[in-house]
C-alpha atoms as a PDB file:
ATOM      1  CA  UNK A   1      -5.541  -0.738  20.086  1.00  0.00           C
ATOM      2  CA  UNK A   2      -4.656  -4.235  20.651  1.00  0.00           C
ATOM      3  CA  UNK A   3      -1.886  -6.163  18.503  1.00  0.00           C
ATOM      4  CA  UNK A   4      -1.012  -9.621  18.133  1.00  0.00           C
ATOM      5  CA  UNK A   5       1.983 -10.951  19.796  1.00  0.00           C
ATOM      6  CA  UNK A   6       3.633 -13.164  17.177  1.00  0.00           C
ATOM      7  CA  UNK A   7       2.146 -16.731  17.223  1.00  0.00           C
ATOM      8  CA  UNK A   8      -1.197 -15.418  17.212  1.00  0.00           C
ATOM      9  CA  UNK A   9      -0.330 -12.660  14.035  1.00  0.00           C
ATOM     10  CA  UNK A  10       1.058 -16.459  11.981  1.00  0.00           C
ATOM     11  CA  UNK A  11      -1.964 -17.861  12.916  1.00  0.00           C
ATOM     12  CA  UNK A  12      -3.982 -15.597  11.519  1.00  0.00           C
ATOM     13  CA  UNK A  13      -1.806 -14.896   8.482  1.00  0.00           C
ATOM     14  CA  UNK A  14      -2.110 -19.016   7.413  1.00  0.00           C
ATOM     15  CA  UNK A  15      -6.027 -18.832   8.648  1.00  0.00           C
ATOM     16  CA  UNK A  16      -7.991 -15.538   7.295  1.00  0.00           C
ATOM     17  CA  UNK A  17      -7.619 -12.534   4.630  1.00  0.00           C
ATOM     18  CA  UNK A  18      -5.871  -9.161   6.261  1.00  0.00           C
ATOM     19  CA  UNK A  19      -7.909  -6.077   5.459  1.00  0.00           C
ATOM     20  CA  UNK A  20      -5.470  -3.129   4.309  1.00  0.00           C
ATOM     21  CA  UNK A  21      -6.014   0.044   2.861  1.00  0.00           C
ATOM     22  CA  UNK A  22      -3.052   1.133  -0.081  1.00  0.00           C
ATOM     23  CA  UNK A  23      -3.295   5.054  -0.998  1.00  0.00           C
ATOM     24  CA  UNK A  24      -2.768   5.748  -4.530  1.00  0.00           C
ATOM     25  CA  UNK A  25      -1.041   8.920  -5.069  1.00  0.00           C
ATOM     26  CA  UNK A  26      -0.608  10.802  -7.915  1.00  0.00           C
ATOM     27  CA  UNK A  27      -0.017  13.959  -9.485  1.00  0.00           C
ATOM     28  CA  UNK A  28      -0.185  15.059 -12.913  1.00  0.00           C
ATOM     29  CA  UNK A  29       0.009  11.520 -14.994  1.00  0.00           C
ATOM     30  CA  UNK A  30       2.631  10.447 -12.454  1.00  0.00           C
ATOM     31  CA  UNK A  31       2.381   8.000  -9.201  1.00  0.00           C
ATOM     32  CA  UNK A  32       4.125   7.743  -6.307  1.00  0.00           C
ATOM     33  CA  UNK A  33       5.713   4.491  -5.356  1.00  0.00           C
ATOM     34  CA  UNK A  34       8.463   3.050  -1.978  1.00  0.00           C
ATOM     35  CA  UNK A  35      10.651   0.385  -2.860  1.00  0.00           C
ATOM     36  CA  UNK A  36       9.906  -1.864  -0.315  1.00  0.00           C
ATOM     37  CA  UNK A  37      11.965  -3.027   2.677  1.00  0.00           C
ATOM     38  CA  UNK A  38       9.872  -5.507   4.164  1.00  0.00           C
ATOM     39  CA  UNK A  39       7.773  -8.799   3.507  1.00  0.00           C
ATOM     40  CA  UNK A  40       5.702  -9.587   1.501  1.00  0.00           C
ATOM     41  CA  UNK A  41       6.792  -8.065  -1.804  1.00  0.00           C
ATOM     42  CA  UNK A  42      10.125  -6.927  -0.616  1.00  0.00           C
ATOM     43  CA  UNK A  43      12.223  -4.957  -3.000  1.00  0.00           C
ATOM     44  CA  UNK A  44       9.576  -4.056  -5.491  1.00  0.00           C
ATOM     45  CA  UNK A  45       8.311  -0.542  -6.216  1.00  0.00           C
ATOM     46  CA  UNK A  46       4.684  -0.487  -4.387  1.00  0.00           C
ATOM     47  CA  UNK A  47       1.939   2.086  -3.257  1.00  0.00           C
ATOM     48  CA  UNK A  48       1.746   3.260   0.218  1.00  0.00           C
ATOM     49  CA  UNK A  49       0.157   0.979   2.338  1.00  0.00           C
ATOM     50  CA  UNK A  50      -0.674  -1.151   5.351  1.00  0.00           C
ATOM     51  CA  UNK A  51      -3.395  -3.473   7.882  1.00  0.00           C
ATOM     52  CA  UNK A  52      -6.358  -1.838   9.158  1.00  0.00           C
ATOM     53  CA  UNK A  53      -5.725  -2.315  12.990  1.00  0.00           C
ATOM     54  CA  UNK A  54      -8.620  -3.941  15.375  1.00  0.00           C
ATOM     55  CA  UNK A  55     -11.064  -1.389  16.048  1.00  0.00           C
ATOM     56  CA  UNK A  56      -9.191   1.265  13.963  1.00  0.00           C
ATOM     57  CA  UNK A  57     -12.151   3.127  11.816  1.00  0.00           C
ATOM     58  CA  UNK A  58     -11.004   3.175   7.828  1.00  0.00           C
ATOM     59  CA  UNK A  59     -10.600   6.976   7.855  1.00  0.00           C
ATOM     60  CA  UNK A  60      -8.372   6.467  10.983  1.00  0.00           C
ATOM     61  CA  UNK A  61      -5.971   3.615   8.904  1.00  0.00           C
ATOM     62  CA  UNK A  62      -5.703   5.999   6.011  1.00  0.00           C
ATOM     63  CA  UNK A  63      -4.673   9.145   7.955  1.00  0.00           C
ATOM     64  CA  UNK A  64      -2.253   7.230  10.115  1.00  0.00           C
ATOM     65  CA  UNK A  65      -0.572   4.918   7.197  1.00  0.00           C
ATOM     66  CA  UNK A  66      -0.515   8.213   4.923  1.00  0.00           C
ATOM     67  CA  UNK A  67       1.724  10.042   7.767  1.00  0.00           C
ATOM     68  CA  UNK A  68       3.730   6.669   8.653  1.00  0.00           C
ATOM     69  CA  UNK A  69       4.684   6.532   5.314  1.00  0.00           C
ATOM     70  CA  UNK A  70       5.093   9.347   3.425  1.00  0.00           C
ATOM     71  CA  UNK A  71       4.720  12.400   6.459  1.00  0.00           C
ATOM     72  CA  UNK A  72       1.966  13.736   4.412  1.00  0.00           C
ATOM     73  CA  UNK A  73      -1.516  14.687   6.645  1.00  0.00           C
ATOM     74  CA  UNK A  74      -3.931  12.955   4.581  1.00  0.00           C
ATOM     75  CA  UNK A  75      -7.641  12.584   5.211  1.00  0.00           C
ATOM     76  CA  UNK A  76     -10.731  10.294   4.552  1.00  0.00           C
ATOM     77  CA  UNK A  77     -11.782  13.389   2.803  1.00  0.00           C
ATOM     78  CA  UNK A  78      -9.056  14.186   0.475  1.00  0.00           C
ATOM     79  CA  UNK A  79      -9.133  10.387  -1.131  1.00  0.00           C
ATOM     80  CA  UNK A  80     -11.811   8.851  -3.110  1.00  0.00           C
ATOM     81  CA  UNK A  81     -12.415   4.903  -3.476  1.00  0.00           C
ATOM     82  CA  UNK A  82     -10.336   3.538  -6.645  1.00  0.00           C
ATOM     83  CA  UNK A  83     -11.809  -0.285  -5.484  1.00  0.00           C
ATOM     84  CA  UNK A  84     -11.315  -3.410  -3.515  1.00  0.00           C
ATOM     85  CA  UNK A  85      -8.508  -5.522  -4.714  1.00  0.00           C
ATOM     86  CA  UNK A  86      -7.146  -9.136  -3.508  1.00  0.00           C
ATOM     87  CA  UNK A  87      -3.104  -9.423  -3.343  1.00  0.00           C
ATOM     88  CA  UNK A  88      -2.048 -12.972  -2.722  1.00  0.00           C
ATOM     89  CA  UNK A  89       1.841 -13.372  -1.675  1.00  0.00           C
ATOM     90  CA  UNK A  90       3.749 -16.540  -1.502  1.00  0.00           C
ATOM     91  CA  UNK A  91       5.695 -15.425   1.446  1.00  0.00           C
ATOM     92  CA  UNK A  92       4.863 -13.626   4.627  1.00  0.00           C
ATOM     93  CA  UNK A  93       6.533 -10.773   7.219  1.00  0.00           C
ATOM     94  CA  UNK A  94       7.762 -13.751   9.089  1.00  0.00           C
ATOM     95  CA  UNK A  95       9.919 -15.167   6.076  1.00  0.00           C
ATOM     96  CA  UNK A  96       8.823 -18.583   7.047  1.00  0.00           C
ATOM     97  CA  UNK A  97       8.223 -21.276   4.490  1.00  0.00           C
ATOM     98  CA  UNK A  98       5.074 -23.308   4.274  1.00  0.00           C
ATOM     99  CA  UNK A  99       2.384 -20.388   3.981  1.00  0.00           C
ATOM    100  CA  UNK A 100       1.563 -16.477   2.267  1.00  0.00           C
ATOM    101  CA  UNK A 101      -0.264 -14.214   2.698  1.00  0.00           C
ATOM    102  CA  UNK A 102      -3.937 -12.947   1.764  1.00  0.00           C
ATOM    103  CA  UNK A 103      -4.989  -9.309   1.986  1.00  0.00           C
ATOM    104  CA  UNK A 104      -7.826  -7.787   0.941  1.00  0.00           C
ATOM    105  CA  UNK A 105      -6.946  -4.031  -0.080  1.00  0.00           C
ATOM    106  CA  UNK A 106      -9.277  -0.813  -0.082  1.00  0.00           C
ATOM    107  CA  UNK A 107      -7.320   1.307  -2.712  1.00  0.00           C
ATOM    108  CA  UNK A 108      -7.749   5.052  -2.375  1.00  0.00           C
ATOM    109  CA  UNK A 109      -6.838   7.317  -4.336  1.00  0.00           C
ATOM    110  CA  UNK A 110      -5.555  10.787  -3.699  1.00  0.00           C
ATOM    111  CA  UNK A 111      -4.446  13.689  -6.122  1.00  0.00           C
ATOM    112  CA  UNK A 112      -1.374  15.391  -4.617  1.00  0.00           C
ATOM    113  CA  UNK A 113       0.083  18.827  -5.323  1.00  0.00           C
ATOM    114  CA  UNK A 114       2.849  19.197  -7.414  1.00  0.00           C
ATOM    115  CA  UNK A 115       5.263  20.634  -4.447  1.00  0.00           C
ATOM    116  CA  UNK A 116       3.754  17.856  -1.944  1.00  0.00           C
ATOM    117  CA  UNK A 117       6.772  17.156   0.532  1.00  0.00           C
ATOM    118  CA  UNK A 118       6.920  13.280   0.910  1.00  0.00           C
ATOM    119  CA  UNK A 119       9.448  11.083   3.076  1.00  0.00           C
ATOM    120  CA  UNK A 120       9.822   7.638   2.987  1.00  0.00           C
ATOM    121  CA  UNK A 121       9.533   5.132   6.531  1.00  0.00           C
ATOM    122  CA  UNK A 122      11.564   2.832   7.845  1.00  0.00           C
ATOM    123  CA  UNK A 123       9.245   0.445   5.082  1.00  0.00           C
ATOM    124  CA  UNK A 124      10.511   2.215   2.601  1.00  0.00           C
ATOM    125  CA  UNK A 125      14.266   2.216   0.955  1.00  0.00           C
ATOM    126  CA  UNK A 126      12.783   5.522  -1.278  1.00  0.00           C
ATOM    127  CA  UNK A 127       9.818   6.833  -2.581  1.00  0.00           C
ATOM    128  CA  UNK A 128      10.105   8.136  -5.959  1.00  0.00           C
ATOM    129  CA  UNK A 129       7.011   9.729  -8.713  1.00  0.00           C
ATOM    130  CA  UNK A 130       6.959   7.353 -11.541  1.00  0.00           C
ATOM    131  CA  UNK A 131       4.725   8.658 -14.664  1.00  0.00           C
ATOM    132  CA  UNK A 132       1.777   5.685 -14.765  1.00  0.00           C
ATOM    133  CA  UNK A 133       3.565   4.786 -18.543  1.00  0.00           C
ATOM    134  CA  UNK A 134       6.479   3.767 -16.952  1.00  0.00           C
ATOM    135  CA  UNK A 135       4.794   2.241 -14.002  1.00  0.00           C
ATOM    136  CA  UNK A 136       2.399   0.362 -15.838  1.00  0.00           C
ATOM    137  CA  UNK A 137       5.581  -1.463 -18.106  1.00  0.00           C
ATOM    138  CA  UNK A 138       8.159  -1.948 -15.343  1.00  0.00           C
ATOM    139  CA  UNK A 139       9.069  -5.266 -14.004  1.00  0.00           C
ATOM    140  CA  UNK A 140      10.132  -3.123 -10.793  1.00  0.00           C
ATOM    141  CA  UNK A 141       6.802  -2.218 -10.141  1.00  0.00           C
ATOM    142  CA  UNK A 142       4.652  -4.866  -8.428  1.00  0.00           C
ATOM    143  CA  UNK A 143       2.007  -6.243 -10.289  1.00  0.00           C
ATOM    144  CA  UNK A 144      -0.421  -5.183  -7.693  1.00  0.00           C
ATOM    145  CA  UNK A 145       0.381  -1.753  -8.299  1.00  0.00           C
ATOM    146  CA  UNK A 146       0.472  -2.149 -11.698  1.00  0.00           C
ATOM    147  CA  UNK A 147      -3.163  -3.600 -11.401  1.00  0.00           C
ATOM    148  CA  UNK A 148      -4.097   0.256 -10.437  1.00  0.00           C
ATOM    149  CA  UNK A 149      -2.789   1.552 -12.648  1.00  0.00           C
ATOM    150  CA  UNK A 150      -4.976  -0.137 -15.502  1.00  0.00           C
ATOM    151  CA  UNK A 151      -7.954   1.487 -14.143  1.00  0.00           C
ATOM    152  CA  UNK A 152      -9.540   3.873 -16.413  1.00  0.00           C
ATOM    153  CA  UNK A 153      -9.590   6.616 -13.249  1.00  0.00           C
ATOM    154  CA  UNK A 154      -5.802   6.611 -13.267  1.00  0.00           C
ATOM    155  CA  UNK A 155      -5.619   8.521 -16.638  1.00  0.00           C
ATOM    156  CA  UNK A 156      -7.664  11.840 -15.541  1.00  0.00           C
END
């Protein structure tokens, strides 16, 4: 796969949408959430997550951000489609003033086992289960991820 060298990556950042896939993963009323290391949305609690790559299929992204960034081997098969979401940041990976950033997500949602062994990345200062109560209330949480957690789907 191809990836942008810098200039072009701004460019696109100030000129189109990004097209991500975030992984909601839960178990048992309870979601799991990294407190995030990296722009945008940089210290706040948020779902796994990240860019669909040029010519990287959407099955491909989720198995491949799922093992980035939690070490868990998740499939297109264990997740189902919660929606498609827009998350609009004032700020952007670069830290540079004058532009944010756009993403449209594909949220998926995966149910987890109870003894599921998860690590955080290098994106990540910790992951931590929060119970969607707690999640849904705290000013920690990003309101992005708080957003999936109104869905109906997240109380089942």
């Amino acid at each position: 796969m191809t990836y942008l060298d810098d200039p072009s990556f701004r460019t696109v950042i100030r000129s189109t949408p990004l097209v991500a896939v975030d992984l909601i993963l839960t178990d048992r009323g309870r979601i799991l959430l990294g407190q995030r290391s990296n722009r945008p949305a940089k210290g706040s609690w948020f779902v796994p997550g990240g860019r669909i790559r040029k010519d990287e299929t959407i099955d491909a992204s989720i198995e491949r951000i799922a093992a980035a960034e939690t070490q868990l081997h998740i499939t297109a098969a264990d997740v189902s489609l919660l929606g498609v979401y827009e998350h609009h940041y004032a700020d952007n990976v670069f830290g540079e003033p004058g532009y944010g950033t756009h993403y449209v997500v594909l949220a998926y949602r995966a149910v987890l086992r109870p003894d599921a062994d998860v690590q955080p990345d290098q994106q990540h200062g910790e992951l931590r289960w929060w119970h969607f109560d707690e999640a849904r209330t705290s000013p920690l949480v990003h309101a992005n991820t708080r957003a999936y957690l109104s869905s109906t789907v997240m109380d089942s």
